[in-house]
N, C-alpha and C. Protein backbone atom coordinates (compact mmCIF):
# COMPACT_ATOMS: atom_id res chain seq x y z
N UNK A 1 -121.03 -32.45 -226.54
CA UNK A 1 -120.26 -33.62 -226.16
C UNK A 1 -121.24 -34.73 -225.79
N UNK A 2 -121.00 -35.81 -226.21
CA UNK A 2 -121.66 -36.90 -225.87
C UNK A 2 -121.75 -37.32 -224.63
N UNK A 3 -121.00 -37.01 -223.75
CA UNK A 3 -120.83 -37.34 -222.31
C UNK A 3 -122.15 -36.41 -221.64
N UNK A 4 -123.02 -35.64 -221.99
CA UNK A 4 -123.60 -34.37 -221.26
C UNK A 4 -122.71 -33.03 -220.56
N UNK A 5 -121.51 -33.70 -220.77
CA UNK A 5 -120.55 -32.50 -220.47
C UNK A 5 -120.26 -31.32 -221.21
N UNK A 6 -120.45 -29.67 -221.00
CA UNK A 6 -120.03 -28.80 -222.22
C UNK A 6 -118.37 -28.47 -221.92
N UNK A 7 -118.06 -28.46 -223.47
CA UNK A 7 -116.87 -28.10 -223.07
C UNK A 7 -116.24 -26.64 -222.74
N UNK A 8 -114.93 -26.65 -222.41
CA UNK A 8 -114.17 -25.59 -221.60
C UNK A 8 -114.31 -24.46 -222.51
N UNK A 9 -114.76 -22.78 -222.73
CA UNK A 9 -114.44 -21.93 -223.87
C UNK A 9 -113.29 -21.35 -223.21
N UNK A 10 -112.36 -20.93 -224.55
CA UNK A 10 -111.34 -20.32 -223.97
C UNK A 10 -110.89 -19.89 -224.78
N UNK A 11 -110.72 -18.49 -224.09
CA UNK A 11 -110.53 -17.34 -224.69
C UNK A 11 -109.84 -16.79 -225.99
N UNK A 12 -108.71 -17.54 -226.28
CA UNK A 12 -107.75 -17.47 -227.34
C UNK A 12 -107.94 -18.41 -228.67
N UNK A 13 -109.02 -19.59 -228.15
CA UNK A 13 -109.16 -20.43 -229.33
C UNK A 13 -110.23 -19.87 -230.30
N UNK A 14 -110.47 -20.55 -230.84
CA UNK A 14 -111.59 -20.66 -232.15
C UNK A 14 -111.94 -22.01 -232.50
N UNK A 15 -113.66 -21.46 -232.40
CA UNK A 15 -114.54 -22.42 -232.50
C UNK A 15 -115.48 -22.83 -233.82
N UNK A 16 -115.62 -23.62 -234.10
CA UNK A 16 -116.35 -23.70 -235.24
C UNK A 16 -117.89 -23.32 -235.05
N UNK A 17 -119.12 -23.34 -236.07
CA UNK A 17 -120.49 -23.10 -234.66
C UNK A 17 -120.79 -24.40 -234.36
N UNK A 18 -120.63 -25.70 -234.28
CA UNK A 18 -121.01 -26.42 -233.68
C UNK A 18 -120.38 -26.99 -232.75
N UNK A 19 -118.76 -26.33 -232.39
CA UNK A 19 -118.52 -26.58 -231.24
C UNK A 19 -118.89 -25.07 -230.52
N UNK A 20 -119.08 -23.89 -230.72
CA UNK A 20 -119.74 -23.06 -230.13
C UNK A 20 -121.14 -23.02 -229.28
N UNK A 21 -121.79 -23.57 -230.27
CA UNK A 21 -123.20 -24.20 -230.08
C UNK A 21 -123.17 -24.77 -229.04
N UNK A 22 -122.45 -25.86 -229.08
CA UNK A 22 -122.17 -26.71 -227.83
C UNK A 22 -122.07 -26.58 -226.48
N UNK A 23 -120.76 -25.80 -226.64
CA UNK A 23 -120.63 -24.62 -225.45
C UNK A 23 -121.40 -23.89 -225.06
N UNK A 24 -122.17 -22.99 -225.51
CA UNK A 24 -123.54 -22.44 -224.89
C UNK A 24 -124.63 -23.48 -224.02
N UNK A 25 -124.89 -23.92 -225.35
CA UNK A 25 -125.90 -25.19 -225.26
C UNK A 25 -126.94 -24.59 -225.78
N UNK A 26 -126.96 -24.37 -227.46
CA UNK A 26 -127.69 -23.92 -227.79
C UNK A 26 -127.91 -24.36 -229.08
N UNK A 27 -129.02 -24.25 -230.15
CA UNK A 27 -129.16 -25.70 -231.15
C UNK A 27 -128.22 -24.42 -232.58
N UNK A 28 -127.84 -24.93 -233.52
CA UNK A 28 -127.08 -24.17 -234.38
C UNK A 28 -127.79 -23.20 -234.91
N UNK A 29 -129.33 -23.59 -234.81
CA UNK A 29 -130.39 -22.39 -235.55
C UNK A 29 -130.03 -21.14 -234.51
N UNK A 30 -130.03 -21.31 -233.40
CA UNK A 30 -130.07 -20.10 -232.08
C UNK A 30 -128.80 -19.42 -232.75
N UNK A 31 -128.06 -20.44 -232.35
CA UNK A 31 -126.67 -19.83 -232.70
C UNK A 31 -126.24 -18.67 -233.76
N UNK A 32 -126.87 -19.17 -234.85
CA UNK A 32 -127.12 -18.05 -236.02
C UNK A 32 -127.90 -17.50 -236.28
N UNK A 33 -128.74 -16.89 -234.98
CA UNK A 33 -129.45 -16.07 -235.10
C UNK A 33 -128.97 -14.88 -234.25
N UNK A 34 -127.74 -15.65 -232.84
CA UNK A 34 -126.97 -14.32 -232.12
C UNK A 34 -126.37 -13.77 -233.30
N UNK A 35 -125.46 -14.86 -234.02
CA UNK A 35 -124.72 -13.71 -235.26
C UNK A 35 -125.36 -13.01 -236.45
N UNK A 36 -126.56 -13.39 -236.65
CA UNK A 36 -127.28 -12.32 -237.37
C UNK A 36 -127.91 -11.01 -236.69
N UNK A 37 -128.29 -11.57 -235.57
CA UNK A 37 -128.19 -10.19 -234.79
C UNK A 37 -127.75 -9.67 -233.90
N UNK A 38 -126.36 -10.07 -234.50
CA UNK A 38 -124.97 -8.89 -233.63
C UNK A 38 -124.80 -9.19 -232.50
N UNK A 39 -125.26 -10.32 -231.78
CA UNK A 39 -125.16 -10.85 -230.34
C UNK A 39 -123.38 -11.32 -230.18
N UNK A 40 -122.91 -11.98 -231.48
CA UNK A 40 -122.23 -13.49 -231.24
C UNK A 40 -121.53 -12.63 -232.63
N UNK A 41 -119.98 -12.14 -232.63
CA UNK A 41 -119.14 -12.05 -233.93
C UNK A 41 -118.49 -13.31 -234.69
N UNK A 42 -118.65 -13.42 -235.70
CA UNK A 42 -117.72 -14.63 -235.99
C UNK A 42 -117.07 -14.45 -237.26
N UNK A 43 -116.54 -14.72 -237.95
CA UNK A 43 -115.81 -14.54 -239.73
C UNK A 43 -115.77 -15.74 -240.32
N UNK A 44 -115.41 -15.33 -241.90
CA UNK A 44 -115.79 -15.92 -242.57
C UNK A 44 -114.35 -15.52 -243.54
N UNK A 45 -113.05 -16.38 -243.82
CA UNK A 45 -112.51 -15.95 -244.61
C UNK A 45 -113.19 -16.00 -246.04
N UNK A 46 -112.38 -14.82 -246.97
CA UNK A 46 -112.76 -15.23 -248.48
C UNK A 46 -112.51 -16.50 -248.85
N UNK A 47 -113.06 -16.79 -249.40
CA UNK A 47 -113.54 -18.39 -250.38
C UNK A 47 -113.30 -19.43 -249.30
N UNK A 48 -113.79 -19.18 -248.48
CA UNK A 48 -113.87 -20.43 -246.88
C UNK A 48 -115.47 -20.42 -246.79
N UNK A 49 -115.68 -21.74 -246.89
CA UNK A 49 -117.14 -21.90 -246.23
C UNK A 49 -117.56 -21.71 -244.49
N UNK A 50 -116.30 -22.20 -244.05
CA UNK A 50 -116.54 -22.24 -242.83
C UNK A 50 -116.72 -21.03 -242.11
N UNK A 51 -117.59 -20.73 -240.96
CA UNK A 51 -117.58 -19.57 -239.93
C UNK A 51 -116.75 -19.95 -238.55
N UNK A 52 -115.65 -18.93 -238.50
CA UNK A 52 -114.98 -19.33 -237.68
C UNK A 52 -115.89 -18.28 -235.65
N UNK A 53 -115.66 -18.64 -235.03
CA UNK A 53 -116.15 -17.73 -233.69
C UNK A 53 -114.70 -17.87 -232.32
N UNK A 54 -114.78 -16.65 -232.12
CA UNK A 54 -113.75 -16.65 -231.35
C UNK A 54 -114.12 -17.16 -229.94
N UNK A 55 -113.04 -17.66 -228.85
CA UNK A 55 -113.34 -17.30 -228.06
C UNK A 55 -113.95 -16.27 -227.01
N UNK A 56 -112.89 -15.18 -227.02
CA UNK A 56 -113.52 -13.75 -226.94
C UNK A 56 -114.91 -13.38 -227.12
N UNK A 57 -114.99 -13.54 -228.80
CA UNK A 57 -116.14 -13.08 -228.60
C UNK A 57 -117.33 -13.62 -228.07
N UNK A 58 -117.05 -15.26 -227.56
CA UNK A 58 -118.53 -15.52 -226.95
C UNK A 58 -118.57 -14.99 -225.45
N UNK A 59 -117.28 -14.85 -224.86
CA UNK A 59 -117.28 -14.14 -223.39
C UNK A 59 -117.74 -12.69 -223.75
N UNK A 60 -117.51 -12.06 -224.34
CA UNK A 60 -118.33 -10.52 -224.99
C UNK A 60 -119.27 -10.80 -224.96
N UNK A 61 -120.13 -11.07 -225.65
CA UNK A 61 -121.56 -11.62 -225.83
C UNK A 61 -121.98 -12.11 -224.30
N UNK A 62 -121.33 -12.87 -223.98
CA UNK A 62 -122.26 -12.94 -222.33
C UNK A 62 -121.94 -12.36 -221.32
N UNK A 63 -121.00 -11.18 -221.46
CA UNK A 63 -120.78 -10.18 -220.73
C UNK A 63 -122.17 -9.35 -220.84
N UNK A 64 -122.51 -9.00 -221.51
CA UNK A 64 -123.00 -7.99 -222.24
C UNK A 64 -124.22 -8.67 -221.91
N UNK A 65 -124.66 -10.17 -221.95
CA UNK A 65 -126.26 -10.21 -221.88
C UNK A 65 -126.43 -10.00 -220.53
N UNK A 66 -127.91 -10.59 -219.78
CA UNK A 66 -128.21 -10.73 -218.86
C UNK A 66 -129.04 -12.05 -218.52
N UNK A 67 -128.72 -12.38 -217.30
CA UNK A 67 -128.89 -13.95 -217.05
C UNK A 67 -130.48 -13.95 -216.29
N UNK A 68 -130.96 -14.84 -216.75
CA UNK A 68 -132.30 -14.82 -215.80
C UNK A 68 -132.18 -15.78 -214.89
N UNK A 69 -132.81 -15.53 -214.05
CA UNK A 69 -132.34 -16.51 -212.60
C UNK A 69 -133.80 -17.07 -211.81
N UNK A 70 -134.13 -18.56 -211.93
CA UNK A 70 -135.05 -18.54 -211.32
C UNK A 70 -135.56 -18.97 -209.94
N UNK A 71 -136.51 -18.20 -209.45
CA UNK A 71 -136.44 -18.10 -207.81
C UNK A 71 -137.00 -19.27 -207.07
């Protein structure tokens, strides 16, 4: 978002990766590198270019990681 604000994820929608991206705050290369390695699920219908990412699954994904915290 242009404002410096990220926006709200939630749970039931679907994100494209560059509003995913966003939401993290992470550049689109990162991004497709969680879903190449199984961090971050997303789909791809047949004959759709687009990758769709769930809500869900980015709260999965940061369930599952671990946060570093600095002291």
């Amino acid at each position: 978002m242009s404002d410096g604000t990220k926006p709200v994820i939630l749970k039931d929608a679907v994100y494209s990766r560059q509003e995913a991206a966003e939401a993290l705050g992470v550049s689109l290369s990162t991004l497709q590198r969680l879903i190449d390695q199984g961090y971050l699920r997303a789909s791809r219908p047949a004959g759709v270019r687009r990758i769709f990412i769930q809500g869900s699954s980015i709260f999965e994904m940061l369930s599952r990681t671990e946060v570093e915290r600095s002291v």
